[in-house]
C-alpha atoms as a PDB file:
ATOM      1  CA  UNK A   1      30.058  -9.655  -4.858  1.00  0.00           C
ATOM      2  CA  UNK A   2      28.823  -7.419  -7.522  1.00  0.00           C
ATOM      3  CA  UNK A   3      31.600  -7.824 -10.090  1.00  0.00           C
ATOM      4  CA  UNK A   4      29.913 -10.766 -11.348  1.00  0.00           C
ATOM      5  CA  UNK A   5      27.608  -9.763 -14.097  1.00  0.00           C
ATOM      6  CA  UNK A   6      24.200 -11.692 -13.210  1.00  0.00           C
ATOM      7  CA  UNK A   7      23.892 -10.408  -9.813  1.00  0.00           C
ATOM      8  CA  UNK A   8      21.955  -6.952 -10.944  1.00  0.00           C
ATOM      9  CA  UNK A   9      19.842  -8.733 -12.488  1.00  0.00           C
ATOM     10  CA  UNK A  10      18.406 -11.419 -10.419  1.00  0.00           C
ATOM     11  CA  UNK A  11      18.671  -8.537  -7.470  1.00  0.00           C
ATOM     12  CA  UNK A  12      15.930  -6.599  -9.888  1.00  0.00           C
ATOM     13  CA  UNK A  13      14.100  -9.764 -10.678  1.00  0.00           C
ATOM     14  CA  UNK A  14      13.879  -9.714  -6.868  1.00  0.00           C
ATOM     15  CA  UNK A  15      12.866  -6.624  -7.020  1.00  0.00           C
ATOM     16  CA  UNK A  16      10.021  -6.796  -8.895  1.00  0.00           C
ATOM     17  CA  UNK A  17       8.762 -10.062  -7.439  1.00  0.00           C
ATOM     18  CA  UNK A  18       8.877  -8.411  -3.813  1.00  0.00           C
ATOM     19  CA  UNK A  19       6.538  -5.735  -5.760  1.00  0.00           C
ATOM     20  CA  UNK A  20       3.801  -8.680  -7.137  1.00  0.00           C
ATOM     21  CA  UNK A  21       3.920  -9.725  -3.637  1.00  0.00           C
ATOM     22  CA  UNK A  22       2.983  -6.494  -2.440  1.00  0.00           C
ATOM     23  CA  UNK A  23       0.600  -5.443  -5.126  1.00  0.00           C
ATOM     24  CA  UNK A  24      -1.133  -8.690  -5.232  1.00  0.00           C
ATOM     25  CA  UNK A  25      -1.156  -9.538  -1.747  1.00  0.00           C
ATOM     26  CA  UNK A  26      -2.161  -6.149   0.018  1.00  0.00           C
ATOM     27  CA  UNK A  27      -3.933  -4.525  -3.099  1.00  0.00           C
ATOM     28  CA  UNK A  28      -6.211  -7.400  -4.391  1.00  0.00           C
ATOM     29  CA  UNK A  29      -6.262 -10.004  -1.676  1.00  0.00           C
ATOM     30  CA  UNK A  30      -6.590  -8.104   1.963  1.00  0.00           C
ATOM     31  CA  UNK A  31      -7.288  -4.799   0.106  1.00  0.00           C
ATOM     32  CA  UNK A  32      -5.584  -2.881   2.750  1.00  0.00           C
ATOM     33  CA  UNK A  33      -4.529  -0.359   0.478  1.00  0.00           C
ATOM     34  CA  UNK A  34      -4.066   1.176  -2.933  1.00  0.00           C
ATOM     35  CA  UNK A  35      -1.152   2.773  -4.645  1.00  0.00           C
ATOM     36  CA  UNK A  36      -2.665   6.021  -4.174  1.00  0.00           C
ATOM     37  CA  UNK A  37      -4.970   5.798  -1.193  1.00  0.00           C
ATOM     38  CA  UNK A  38      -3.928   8.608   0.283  1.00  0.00           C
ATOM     39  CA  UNK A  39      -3.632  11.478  -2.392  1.00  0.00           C
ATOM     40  CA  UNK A  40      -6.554  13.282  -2.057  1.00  0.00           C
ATOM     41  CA  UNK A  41      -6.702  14.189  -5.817  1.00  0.00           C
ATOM     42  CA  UNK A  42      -7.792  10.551  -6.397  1.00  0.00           C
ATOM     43  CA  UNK A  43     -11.053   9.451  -4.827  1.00  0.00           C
ATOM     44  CA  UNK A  44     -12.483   7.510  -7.439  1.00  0.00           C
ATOM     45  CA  UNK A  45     -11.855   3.504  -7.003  1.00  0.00           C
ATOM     46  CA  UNK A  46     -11.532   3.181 -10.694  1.00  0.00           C
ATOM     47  CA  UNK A  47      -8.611   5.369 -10.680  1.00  0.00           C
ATOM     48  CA  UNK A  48      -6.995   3.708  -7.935  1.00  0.00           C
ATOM     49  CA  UNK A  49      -7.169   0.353  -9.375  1.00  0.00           C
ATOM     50  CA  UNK A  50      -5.832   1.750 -12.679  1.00  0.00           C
ATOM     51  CA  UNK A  51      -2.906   3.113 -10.879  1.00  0.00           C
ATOM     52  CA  UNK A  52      -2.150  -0.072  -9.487  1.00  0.00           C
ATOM     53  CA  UNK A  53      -2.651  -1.818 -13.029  1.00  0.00           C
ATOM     54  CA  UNK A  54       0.682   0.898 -13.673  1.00  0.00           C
ATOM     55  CA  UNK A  55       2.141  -0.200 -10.735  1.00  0.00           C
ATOM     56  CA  UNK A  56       2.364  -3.761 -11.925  1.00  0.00           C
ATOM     57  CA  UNK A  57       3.001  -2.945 -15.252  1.00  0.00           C
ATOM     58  CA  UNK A  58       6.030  -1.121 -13.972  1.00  0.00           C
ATOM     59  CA  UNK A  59       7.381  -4.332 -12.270  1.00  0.00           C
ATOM     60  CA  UNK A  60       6.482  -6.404 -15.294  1.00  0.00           C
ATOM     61  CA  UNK A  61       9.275  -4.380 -16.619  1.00  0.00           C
ATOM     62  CA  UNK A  62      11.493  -5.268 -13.948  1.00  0.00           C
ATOM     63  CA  UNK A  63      10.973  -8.991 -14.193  1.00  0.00           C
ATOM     64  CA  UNK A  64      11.700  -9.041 -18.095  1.00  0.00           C
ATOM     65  CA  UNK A  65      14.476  -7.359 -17.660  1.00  0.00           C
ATOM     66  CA  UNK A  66      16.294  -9.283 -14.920  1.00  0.00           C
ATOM     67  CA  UNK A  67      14.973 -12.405 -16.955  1.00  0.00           C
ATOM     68  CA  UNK A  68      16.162 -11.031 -19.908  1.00  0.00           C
ATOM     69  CA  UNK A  69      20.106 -10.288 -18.408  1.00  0.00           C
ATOM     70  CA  UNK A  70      19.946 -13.548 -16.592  1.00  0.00           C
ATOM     71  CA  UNK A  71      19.113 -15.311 -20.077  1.00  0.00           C
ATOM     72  CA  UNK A  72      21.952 -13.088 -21.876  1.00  0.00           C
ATOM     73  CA  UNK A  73      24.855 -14.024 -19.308  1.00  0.00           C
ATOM     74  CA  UNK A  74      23.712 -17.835 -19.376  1.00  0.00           C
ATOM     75  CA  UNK A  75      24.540 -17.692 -23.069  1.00  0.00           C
ATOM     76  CA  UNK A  76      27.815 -16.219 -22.080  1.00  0.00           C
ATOM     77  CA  UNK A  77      28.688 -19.465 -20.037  1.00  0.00           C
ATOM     78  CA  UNK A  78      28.817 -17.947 -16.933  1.00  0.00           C
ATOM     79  CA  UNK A  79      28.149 -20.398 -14.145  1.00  0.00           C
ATOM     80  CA  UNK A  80      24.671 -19.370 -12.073  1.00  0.00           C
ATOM     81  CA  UNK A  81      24.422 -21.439  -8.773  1.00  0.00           C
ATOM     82  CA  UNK A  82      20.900 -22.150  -8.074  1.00  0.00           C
ATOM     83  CA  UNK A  83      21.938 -21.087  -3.743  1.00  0.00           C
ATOM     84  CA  UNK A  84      23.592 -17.687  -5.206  1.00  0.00           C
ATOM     85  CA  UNK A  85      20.603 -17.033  -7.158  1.00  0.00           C
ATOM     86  CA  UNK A  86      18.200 -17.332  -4.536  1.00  0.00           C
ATOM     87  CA  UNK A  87      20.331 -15.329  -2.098  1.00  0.00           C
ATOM     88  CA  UNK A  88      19.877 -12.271  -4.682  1.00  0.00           C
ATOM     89  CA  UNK A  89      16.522 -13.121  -5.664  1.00  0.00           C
ATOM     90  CA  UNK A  90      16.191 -12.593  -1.333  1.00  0.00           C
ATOM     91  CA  UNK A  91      18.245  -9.896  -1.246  1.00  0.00           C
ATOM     92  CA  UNK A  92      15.887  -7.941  -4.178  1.00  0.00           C
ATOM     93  CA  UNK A  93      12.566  -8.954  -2.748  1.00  0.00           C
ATOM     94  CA  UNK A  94      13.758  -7.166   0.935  1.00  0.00           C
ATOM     95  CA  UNK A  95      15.199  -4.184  -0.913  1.00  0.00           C
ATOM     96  CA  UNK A  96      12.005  -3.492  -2.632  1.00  0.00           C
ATOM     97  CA  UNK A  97      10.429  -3.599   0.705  1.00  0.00           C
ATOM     98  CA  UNK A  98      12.844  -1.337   2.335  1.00  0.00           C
ATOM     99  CA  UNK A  99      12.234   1.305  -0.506  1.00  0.00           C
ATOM    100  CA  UNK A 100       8.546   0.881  -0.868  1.00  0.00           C
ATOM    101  CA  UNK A 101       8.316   1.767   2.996  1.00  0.00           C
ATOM    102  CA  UNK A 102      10.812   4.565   2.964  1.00  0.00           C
ATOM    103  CA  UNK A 103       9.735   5.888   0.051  1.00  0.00           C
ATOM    104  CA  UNK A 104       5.738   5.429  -0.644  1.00  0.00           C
ATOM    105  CA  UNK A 105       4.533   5.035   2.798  1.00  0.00           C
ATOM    106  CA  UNK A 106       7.182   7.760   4.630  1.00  0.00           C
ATOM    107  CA  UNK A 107       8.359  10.172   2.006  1.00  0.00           C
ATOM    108  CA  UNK A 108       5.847  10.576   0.210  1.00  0.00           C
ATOM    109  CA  UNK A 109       3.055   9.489   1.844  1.00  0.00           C
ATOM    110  CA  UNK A 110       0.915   8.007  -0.719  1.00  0.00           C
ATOM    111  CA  UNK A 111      -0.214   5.055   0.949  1.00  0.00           C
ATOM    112  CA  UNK A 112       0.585   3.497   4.117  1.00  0.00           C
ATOM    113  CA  UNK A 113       0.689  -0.877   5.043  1.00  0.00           C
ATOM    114  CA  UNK A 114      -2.559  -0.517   6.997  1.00  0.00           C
ATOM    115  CA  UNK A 115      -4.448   2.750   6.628  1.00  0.00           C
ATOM    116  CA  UNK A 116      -7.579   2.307   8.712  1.00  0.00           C
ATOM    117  CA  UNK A 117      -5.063   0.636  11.236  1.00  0.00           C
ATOM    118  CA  UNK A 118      -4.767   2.814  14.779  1.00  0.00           C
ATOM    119  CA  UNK A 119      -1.578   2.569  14.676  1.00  0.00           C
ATOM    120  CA  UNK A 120      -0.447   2.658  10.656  1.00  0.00           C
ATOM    121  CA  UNK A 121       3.513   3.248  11.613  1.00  0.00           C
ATOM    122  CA  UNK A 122       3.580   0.070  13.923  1.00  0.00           C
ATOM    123  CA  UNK A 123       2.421  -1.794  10.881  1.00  0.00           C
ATOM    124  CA  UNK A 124       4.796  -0.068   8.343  1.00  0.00           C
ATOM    125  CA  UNK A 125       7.878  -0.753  10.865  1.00  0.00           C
ATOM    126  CA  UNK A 126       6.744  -4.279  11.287  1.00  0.00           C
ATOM    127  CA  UNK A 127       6.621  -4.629   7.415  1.00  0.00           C
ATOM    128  CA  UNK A 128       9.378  -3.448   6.880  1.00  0.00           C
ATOM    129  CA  UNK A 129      11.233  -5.837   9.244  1.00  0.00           C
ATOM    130  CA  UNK A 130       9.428  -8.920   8.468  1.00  0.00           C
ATOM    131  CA  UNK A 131       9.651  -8.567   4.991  1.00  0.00           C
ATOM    132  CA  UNK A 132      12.807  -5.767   3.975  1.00  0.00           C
ATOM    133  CA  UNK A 133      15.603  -6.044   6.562  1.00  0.00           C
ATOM    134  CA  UNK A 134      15.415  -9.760   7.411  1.00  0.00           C
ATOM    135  CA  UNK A 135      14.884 -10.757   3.530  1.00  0.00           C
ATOM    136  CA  UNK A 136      17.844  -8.268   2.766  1.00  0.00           C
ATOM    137  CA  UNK A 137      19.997  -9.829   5.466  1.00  0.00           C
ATOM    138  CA  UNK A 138      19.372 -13.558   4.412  1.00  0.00           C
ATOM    139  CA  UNK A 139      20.077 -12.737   1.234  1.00  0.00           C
ATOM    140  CA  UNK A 140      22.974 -10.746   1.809  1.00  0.00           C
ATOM    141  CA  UNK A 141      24.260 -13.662   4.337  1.00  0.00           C
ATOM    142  CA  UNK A 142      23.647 -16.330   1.731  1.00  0.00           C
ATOM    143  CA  UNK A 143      25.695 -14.336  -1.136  1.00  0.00           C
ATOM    144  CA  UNK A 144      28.792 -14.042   1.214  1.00  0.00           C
ATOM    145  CA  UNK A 145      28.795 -17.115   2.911  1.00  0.00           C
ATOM    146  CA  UNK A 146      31.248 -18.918   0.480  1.00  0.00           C
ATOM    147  CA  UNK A 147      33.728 -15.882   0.124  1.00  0.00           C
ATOM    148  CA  UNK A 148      35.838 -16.424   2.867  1.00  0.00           C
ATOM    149  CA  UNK A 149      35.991 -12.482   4.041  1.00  0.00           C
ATOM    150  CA  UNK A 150      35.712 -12.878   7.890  1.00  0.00           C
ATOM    151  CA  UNK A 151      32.802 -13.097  10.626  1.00  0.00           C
ATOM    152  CA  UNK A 152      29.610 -12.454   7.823  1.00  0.00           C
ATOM    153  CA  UNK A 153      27.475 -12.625  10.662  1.00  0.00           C
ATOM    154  CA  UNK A 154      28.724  -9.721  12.252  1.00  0.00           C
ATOM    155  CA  UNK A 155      29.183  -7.692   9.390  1.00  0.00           C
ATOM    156  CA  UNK A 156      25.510  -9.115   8.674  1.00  0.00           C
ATOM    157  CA  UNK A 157      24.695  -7.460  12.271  1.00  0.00           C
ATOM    158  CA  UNK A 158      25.939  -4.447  11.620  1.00  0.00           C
ATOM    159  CA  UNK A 159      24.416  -3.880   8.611  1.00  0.00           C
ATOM    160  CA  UNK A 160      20.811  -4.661   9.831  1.00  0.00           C
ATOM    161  CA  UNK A 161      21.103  -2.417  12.761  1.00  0.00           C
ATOM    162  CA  UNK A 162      22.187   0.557  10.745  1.00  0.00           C
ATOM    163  CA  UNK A 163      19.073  -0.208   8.238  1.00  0.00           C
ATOM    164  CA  UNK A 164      17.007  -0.054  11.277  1.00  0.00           C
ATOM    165  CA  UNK A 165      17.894   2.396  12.357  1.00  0.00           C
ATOM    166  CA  UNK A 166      17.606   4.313   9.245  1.00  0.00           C
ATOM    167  CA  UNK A 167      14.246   3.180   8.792  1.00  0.00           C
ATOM    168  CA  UNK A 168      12.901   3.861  12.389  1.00  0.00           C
ATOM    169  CA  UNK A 169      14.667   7.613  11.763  1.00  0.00           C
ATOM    170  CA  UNK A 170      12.502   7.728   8.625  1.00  0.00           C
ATOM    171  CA  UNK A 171       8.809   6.821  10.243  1.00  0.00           C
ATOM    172  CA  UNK A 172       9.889   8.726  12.760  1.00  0.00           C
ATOM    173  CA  UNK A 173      10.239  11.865  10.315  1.00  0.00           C
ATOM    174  CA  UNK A 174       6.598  10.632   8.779  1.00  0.00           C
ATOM    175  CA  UNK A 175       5.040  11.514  11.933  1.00  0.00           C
ATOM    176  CA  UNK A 176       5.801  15.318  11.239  1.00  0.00           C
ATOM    177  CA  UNK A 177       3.210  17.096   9.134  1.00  0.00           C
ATOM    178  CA  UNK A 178       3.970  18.905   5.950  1.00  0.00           C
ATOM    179  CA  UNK A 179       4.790  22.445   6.274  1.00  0.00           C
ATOM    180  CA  UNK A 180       3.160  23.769   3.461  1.00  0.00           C
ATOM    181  CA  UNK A 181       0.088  21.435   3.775  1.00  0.00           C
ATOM    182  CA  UNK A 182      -3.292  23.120   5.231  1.00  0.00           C
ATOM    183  CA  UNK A 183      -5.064  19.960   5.165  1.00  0.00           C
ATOM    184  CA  UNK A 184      -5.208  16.905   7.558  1.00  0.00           C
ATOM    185  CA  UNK A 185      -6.600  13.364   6.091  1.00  0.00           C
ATOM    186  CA  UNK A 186      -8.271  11.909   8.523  1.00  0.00           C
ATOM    187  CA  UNK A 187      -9.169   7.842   7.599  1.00  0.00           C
ATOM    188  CA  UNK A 188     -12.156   6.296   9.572  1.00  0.00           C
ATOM    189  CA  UNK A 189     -12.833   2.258   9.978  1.00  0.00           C
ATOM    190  CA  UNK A 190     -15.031   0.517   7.412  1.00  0.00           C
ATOM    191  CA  UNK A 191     -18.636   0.783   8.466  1.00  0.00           C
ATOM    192  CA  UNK A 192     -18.757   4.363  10.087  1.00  0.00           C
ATOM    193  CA  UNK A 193     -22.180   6.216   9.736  1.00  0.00           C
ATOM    194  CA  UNK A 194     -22.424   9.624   8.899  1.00  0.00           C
ATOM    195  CA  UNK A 195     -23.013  10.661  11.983  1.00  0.00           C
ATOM    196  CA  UNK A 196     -19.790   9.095  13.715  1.00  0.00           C
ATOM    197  CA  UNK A 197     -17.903  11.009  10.905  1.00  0.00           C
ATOM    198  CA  UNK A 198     -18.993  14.261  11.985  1.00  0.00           C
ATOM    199  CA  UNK A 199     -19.178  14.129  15.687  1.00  0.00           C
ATOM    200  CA  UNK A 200     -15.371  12.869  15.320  1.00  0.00           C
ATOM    201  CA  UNK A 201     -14.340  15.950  12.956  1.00  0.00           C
ATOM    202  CA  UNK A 202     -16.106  18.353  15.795  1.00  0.00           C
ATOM    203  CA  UNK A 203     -15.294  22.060  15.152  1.00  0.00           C
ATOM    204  CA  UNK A 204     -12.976  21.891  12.581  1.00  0.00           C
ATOM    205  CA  UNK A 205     -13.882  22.539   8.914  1.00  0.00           C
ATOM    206  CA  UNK A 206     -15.060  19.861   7.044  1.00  0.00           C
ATOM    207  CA  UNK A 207     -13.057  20.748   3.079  1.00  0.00           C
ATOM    208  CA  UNK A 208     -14.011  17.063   1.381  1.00  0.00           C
ATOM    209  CA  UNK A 209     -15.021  13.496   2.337  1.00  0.00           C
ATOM    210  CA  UNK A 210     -14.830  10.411   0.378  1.00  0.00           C
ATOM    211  CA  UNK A 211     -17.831   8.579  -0.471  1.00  0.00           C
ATOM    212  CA  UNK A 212     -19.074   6.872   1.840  1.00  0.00           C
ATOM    213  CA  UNK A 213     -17.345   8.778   4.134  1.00  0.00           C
ATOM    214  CA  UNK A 214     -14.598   6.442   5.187  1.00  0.00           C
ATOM    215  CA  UNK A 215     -11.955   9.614   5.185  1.00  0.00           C
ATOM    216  CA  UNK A 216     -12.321  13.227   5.555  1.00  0.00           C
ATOM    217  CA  UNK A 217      -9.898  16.214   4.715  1.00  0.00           C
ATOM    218  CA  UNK A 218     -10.107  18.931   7.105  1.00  0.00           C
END
């Protein structure tokens, strides 16, 4: 499946349109969250938005690059099905999914699906699903269909239960706080008065809140 030359590059144009689709959709439109909503060096909503304006900029990149390779190996006469195509264009936009929730929302920590959500990992499992393994799978499915190697559905199977269970192994690990990390963000609904804030934060010592005092670090 990868020895033909266009593949890695419609599975990065993929890529990078499963990123507009995540920058556009739950940075601009539902504003759920930012790039970097929750390192506590960056409070400021300007720099937030201007880390997102890099974020897209980064899979502008992407795209003209798997636009550019798919251009270059069209010159070279090589035959590009419009059902293959898809199928990797899939197959990129639930890989990007997959990573972005491993990665950003697990690993790191930087931002998570729903942040003011009372249950965030619920909603990064359930993203990850809906829009990384199944995408991934169909994709996957669709590329191998025509190949002739055996029962693709169960290899199919088998390959979305281990990515499960890879990815419920890695919220699972988010849940543990960082050793070497005195502080504790905690993120408050939209609309909480001052006073909530502190009668929630009780005796523990209040280091910084953001303004208006949606989360504090303690």
């Amino acid at each position: 499946m990868f020895k033909k030359p266009w593949l890695k590059y419609a599975l990065l144009l993929g890529v990078a349109l499963g990123g507009f689709f995540d920058g556009i959709l739950l940075h601009q439109i539902l504003q759920w969250h930012h790039l970097l909503s929750l390192v506590p060096a960056v409070t400021d909503l300007r720099t937030q938005v201007l880390w997102d304006g890099y974020f897209h900029l980064f899979m502008y990149v992407f795209a003209m690059v798997g636009l550019w390779g798919l251009w270059r190996t069209r010159r070279w006469h090589e035959e590009i099905a419009g059902l293959p195509l898809f199928g990797a264009l899939t197959a990129g936009f639930g890989i990007w999914h997959m990573l972005d929730g491993v990665l950003s929302h697990w690993l790191l920590g930087i931002h998570r699906i729903k942040i003011d959500s009372e249950a965030p990992l619920l909603w990064d499992i359930g993203w990850v699903f809906v829009f990384g393994l199944l995408p991934a799978l169909v994709g996957w499915y669709i590329l191998n269909r025509d190949r002739g190697h055996g029962p693709t559905w169960r290899h199919a199977t088998a390959t979305l239960v281990g990515l499960t269970l890879l990815s419920a192994g890695s919220g699972g690990w988010a849940l543990q706080p960082p050793a070497d990390n005195p502080f504790t963000t905690v993120v408050f609904r939209g609309g909480a008065v001052p006073g909530q804030v502190e009668e929630a934060w009780g005796p523990f010592t209040h280091a910084w809140s953001g303004p208006p005092p949606t989360w504090v670090l303690l």
